[in-house]
PDB file of N, CA and C in Angstrom:
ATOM      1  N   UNK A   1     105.824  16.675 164.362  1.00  0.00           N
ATOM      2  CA  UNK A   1     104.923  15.945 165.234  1.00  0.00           C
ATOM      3  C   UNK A   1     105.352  14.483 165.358  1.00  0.00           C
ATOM      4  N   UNK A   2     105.979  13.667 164.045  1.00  0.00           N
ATOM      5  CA  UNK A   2     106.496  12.661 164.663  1.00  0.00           C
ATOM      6  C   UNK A   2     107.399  12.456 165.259  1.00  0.00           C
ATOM      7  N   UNK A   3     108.441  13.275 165.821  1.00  0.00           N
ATOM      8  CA  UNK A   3     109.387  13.404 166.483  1.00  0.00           C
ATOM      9  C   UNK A   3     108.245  13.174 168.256  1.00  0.00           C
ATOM     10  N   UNK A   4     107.596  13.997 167.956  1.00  0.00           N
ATOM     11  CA  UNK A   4     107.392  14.084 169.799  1.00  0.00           C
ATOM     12  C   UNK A   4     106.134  12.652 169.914  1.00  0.00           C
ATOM     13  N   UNK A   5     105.732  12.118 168.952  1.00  0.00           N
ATOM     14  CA  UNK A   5     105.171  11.303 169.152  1.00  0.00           C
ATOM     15  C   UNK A   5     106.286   9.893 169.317  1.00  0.00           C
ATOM     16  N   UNK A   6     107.221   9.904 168.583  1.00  0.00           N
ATOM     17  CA  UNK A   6     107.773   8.615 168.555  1.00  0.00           C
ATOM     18  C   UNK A   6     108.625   8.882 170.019  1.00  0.00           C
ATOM     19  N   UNK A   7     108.971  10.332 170.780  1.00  0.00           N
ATOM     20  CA  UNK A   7     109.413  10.222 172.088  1.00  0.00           C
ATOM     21  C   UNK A   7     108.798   9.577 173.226  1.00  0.00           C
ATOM     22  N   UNK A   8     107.513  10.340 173.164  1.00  0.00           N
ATOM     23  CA  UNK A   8     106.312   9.808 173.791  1.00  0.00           C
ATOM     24  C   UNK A   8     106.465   7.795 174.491  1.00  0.00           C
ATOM     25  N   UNK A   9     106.252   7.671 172.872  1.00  0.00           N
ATOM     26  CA  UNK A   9     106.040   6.138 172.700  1.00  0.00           C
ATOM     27  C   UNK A   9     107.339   5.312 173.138  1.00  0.00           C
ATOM     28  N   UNK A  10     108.169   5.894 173.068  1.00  0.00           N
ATOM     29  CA  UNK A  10     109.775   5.242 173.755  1.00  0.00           C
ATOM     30  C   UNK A  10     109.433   5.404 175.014  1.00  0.00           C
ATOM     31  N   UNK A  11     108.987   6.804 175.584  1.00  0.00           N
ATOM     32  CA  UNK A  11     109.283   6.590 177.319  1.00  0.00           C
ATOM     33  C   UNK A  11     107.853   5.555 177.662  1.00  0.00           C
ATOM     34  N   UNK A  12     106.935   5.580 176.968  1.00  0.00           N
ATOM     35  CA  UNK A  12     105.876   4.798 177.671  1.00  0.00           C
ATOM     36  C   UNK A  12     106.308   3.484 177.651  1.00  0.00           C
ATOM     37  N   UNK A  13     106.989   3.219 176.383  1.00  0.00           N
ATOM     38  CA  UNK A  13     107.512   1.605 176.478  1.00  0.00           C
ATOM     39  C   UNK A  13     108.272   1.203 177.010  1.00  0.00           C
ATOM     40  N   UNK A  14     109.461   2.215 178.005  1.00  0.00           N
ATOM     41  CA  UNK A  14     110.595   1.873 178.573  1.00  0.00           C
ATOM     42  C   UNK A  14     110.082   2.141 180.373  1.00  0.00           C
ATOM     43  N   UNK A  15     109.365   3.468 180.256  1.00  0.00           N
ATOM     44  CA  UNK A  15     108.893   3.151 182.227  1.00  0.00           C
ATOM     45  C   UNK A  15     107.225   2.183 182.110  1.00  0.00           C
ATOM     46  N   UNK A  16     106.227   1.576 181.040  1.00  0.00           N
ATOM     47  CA  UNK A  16     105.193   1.313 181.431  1.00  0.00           C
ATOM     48  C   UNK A  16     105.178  -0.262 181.055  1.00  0.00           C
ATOM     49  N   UNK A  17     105.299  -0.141 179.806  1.00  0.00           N
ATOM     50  CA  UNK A  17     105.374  -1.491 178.952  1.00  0.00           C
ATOM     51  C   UNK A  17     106.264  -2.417 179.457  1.00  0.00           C
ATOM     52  N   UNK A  18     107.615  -2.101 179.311  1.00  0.00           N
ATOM     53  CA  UNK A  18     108.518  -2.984 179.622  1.00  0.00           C
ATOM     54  C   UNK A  18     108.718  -3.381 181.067  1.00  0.00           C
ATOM     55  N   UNK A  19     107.669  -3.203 181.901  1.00  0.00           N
ATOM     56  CA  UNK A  19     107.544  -3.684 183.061  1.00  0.00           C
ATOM     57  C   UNK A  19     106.135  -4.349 183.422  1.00  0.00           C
ATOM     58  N   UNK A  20     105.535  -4.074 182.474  1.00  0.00           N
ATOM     59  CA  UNK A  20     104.126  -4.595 182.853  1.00  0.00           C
ATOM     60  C   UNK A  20     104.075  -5.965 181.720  1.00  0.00           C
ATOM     61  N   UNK A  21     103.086  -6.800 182.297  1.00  0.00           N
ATOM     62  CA  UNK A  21     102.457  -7.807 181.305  1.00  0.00           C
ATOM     63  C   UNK A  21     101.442  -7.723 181.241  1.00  0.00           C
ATOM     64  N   UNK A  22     100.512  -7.472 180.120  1.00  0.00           N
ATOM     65  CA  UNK A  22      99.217  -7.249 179.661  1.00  0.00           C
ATOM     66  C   UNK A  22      98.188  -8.054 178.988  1.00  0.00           C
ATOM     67  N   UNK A  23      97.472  -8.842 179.506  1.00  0.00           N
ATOM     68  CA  UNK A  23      96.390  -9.838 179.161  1.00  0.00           C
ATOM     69  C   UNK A  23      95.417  -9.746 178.501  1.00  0.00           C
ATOM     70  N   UNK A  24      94.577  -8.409 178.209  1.00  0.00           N
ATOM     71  CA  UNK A  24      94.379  -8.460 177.188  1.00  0.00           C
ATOM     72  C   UNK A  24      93.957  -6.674 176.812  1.00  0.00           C
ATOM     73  N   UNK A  25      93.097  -6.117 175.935  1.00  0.00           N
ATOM     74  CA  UNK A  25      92.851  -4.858 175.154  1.00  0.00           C
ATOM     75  C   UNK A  25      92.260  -3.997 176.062  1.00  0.00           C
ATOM     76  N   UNK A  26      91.374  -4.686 177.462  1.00  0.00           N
ATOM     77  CA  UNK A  26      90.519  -3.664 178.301  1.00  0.00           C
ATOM     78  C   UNK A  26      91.836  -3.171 179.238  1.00  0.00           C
ATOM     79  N   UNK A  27      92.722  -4.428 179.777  1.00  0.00           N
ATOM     80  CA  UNK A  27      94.015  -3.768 180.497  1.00  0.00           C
ATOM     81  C   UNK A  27      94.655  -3.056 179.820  1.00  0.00           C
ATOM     82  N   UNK A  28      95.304  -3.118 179.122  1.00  0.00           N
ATOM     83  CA  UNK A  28      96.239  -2.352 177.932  1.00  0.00           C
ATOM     84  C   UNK A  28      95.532  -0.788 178.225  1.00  0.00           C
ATOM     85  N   UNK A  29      94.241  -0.645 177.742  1.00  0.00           N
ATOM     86  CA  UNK A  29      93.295   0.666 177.488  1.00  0.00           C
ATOM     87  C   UNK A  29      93.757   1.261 178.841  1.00  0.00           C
ATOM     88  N   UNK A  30      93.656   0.415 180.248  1.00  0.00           N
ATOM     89  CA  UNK A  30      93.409   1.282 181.612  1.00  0.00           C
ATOM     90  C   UNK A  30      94.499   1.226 181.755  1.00  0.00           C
ATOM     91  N   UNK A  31      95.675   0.933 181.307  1.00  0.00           N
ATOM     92  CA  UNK A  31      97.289   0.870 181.841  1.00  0.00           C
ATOM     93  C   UNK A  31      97.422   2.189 180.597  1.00  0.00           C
ATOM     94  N   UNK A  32      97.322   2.326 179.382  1.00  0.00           N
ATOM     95  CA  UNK A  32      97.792   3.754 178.880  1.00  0.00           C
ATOM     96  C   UNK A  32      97.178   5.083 179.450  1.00  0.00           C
ATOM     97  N   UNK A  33      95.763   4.963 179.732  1.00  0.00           N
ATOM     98  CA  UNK A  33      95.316   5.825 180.254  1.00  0.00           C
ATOM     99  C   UNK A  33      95.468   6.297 181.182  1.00  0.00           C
ATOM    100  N   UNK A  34      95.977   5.358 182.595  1.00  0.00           N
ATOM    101  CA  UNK A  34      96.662   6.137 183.840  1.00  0.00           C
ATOM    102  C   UNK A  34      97.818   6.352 183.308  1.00  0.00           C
ATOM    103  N   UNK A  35      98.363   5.876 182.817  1.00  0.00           N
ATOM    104  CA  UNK A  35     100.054   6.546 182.329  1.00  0.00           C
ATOM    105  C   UNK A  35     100.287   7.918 181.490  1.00  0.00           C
ATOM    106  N   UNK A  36      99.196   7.752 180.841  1.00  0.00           N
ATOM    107  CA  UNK A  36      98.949   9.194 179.863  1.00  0.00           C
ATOM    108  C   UNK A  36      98.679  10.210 181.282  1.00  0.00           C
ATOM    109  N   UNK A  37      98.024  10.060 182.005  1.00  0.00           N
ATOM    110  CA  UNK A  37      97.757  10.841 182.687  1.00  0.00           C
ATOM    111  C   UNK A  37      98.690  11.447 184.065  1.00  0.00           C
ATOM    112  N   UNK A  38      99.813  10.414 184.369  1.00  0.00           N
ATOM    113  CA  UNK A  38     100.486  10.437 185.302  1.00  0.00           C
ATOM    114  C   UNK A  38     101.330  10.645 184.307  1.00  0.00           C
ATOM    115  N   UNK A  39     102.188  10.722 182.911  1.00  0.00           N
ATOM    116  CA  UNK A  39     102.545  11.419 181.921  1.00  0.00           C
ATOM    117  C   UNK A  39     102.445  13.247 182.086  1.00  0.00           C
ATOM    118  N   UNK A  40     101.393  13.414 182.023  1.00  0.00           N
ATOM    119  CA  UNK A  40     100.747  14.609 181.630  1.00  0.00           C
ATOM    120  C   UNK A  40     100.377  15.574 183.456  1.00  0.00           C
ATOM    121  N   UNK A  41     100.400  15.003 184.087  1.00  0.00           N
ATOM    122  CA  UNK A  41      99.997  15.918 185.095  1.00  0.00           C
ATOM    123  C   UNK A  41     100.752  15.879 186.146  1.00  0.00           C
ATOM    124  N   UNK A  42     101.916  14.439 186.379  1.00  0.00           N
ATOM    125  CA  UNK A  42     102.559  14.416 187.521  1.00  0.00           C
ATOM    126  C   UNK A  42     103.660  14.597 187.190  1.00  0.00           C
ATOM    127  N   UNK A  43     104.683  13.611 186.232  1.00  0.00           N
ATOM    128  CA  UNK A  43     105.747  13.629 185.593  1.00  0.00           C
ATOM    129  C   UNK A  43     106.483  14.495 185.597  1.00  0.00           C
ATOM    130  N   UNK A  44     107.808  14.717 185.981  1.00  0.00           N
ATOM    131  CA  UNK A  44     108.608  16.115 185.985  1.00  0.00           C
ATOM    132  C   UNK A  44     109.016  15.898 184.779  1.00  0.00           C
ATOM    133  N   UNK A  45     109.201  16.513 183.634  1.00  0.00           N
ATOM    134  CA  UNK A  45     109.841  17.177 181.996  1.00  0.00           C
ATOM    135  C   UNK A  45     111.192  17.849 182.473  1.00  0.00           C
ATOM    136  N   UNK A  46     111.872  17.389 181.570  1.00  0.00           N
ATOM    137  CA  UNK A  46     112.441  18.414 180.845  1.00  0.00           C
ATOM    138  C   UNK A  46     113.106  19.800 180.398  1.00  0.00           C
ATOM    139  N   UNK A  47     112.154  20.419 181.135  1.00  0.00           N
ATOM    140  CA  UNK A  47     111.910  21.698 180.638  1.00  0.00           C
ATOM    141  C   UNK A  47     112.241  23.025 181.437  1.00  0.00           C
ATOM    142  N   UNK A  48     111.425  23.638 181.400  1.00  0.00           N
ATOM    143  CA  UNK A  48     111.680  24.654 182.638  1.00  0.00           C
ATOM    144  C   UNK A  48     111.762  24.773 183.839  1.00  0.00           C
ATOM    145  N   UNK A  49     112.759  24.229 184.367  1.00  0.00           N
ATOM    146  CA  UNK A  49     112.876  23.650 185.985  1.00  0.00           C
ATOM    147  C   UNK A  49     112.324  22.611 185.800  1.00  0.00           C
ATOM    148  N   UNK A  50     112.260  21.232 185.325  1.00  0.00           N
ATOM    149  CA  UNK A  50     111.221  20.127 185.478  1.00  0.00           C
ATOM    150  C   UNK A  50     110.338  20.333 185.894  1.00  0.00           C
ATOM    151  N   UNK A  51     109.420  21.481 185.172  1.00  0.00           N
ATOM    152  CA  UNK A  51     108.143  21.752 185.967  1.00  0.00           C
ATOM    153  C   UNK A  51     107.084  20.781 184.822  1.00  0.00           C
ATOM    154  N   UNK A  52     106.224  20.169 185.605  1.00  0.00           N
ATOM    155  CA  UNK A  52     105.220  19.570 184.608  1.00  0.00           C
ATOM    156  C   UNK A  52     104.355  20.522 183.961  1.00  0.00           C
ATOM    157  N   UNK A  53     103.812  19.996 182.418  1.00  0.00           N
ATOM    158  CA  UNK A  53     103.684  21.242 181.521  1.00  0.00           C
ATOM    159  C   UNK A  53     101.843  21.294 182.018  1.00  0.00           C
ATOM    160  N   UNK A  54     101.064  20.975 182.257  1.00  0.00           N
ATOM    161  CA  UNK A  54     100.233  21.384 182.766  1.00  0.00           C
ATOM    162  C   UNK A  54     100.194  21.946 184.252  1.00  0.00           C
ATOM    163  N   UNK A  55     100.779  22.206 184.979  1.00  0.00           N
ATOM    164  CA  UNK A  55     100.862  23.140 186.419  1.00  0.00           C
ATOM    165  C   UNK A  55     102.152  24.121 186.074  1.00  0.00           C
ATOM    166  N   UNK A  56     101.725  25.231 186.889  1.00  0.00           N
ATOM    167  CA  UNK A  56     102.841  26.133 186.951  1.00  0.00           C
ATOM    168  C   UNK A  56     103.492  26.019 188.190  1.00  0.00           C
ATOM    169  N   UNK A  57     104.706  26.528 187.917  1.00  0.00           N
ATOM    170  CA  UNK A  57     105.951  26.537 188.422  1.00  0.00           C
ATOM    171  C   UNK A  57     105.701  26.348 190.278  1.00  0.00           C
ATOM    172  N   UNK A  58     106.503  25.620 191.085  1.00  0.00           N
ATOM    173  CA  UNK A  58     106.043  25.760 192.171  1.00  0.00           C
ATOM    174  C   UNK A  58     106.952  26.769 192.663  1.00  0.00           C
ATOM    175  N   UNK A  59     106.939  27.141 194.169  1.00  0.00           N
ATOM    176  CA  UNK A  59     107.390  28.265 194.640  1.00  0.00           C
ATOM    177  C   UNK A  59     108.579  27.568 195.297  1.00  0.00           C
ATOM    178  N   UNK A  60     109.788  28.265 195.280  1.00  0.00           N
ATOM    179  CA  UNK A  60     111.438  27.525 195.779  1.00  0.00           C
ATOM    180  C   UNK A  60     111.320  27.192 197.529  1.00  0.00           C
ATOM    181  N   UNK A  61     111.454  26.457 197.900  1.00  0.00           N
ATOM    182  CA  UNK A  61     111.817  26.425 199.684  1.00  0.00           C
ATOM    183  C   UNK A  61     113.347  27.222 200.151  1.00  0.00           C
ATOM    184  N   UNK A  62     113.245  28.461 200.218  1.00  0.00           N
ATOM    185  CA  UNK A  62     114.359  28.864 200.567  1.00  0.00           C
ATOM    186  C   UNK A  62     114.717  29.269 202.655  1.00  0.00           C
ATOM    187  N   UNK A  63     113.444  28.977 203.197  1.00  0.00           N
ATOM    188  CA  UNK A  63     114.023  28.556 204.209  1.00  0.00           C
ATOM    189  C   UNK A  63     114.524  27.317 204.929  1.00  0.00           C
ATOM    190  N   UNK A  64     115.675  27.119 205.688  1.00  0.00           N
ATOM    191  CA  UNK A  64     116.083  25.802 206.198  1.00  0.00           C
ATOM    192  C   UNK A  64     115.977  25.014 206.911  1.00  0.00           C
ATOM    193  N   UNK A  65     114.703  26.035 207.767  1.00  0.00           N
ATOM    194  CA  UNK A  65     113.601  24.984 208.616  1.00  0.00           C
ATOM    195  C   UNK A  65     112.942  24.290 208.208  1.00  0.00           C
ATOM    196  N   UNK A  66     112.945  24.739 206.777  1.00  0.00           N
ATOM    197  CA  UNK A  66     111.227  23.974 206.168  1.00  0.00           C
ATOM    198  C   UNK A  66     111.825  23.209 205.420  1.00  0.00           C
ATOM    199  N   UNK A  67     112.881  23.189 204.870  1.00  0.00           N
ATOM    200  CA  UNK A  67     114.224  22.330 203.799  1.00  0.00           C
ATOM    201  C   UNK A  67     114.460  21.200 205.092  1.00  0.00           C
ATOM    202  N   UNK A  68     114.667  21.176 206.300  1.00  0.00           N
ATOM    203  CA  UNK A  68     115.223  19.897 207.177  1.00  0.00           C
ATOM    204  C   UNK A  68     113.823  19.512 207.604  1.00  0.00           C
ATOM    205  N   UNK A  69     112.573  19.850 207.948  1.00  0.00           N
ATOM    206  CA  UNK A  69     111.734  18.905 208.021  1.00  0.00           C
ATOM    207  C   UNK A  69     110.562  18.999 206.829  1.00  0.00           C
ATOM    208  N   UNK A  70     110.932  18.684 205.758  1.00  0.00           N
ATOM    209  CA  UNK A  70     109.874  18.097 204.184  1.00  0.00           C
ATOM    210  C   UNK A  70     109.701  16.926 204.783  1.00  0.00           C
ATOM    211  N   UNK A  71     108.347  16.798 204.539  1.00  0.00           N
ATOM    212  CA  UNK A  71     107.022  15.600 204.758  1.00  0.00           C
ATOM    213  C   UNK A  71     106.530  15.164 203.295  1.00  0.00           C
ATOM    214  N   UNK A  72     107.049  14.010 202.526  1.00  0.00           N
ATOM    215  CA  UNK A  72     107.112  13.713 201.427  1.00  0.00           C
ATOM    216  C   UNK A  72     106.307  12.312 201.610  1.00  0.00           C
ATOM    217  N   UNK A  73     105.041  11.857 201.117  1.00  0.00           N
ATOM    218  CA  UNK A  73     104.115  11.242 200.755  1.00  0.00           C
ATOM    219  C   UNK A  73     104.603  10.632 199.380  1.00  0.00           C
ATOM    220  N   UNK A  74     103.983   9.027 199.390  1.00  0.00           N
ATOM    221  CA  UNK A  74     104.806   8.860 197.376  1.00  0.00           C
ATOM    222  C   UNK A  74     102.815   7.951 197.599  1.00  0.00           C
ATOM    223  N   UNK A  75     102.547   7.870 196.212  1.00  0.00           N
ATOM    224  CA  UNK A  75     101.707   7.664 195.891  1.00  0.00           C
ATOM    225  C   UNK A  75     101.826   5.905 194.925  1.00  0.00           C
ATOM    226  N   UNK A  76     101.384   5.370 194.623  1.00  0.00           N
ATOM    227  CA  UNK A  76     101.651   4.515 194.003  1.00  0.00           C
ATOM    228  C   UNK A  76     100.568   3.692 192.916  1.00  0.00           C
ATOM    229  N   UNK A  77     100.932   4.241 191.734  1.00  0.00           N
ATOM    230  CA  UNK A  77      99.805   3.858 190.917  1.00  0.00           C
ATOM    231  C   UNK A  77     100.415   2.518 189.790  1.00  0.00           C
ATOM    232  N   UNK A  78      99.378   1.838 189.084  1.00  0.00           N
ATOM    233  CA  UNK A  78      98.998   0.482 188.610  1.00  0.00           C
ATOM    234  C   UNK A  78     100.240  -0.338 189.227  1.00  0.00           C
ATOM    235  N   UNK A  79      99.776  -0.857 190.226  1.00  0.00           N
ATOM    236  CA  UNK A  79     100.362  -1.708 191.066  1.00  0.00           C
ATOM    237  C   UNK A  79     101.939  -1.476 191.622  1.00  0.00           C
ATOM    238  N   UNK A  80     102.303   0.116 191.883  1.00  0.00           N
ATOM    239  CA  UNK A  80     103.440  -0.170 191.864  1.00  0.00           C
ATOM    240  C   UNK A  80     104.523   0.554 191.028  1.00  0.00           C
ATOM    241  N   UNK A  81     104.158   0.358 189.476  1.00  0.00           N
ATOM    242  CA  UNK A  81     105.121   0.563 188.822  1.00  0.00           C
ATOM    243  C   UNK A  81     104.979   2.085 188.689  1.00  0.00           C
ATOM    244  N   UNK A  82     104.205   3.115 188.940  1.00  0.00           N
ATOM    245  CA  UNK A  82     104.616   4.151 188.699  1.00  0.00           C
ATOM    246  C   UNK A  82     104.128   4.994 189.965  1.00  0.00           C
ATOM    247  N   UNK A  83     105.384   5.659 190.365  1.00  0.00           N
ATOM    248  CA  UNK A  83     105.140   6.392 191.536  1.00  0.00           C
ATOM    249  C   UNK A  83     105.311   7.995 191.820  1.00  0.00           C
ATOM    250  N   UNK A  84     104.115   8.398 192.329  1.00  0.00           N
ATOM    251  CA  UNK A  84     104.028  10.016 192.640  1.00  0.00           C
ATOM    252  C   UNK A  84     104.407  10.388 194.078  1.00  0.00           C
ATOM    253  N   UNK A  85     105.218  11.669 194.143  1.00  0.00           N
ATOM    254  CA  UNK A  85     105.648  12.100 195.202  1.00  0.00           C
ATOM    255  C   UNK A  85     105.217  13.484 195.590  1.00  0.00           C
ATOM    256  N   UNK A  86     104.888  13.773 196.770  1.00  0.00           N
ATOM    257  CA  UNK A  86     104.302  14.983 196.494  1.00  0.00           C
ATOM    258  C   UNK A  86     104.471  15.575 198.001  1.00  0.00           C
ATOM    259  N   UNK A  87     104.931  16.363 198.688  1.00  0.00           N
ATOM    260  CA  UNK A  87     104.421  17.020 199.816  1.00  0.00           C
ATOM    261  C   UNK A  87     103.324  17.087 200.693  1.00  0.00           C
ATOM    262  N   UNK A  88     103.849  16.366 201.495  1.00  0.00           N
ATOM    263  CA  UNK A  88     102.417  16.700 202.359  1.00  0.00           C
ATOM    264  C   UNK A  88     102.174  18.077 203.277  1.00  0.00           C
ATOM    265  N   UNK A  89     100.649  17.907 203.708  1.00  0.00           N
ATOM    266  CA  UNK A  89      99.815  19.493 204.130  1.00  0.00           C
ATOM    267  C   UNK A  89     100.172  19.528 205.599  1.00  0.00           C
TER     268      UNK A  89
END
């Protein structure tokens, strides 16, 4: 467990920390907490296809109509520094 905790704590300090400046304990609290969460639910891993570990797997685009026009939306959370991309409907 300290292995995946001290990973954890490297990537938060290298994409959250080390770009942000933090004034005081109530920011700090709302800057880990969207990050934990854009961590945990948006974040591509690692892992099995970079699928994030709370959603399952998405489905492949194997036609090439739909591969030349993707409609890609980015999202942009605490000011900026961390950004979601996602398909649009």
């Amino acid at each position: 467990m300290n292995a995946i905790m001290e990973r954890w704590i490297r990537t938060c300090r290298r994409e959250l920390l080390d770009r942000t400046l933090i004034l005081n304990q109530r920011r700090l609290q709302h800057a880990l907490r969207e990050y934990e969460n854009f961590y945990n639910e948006h974040r591509p891993h690692q892992g099995i296809t970079n699928a994030r570990p709370l959603a399952p797997l998405p489905e492949p685009i194997t036609d090439p109509d739909r591969i030349a026009r993707l409609n890609i939306h980015r999202h942009d959370r605490l000011g900026s520094i961390l950004h979601e991309y996602e398909h649009a409907a």
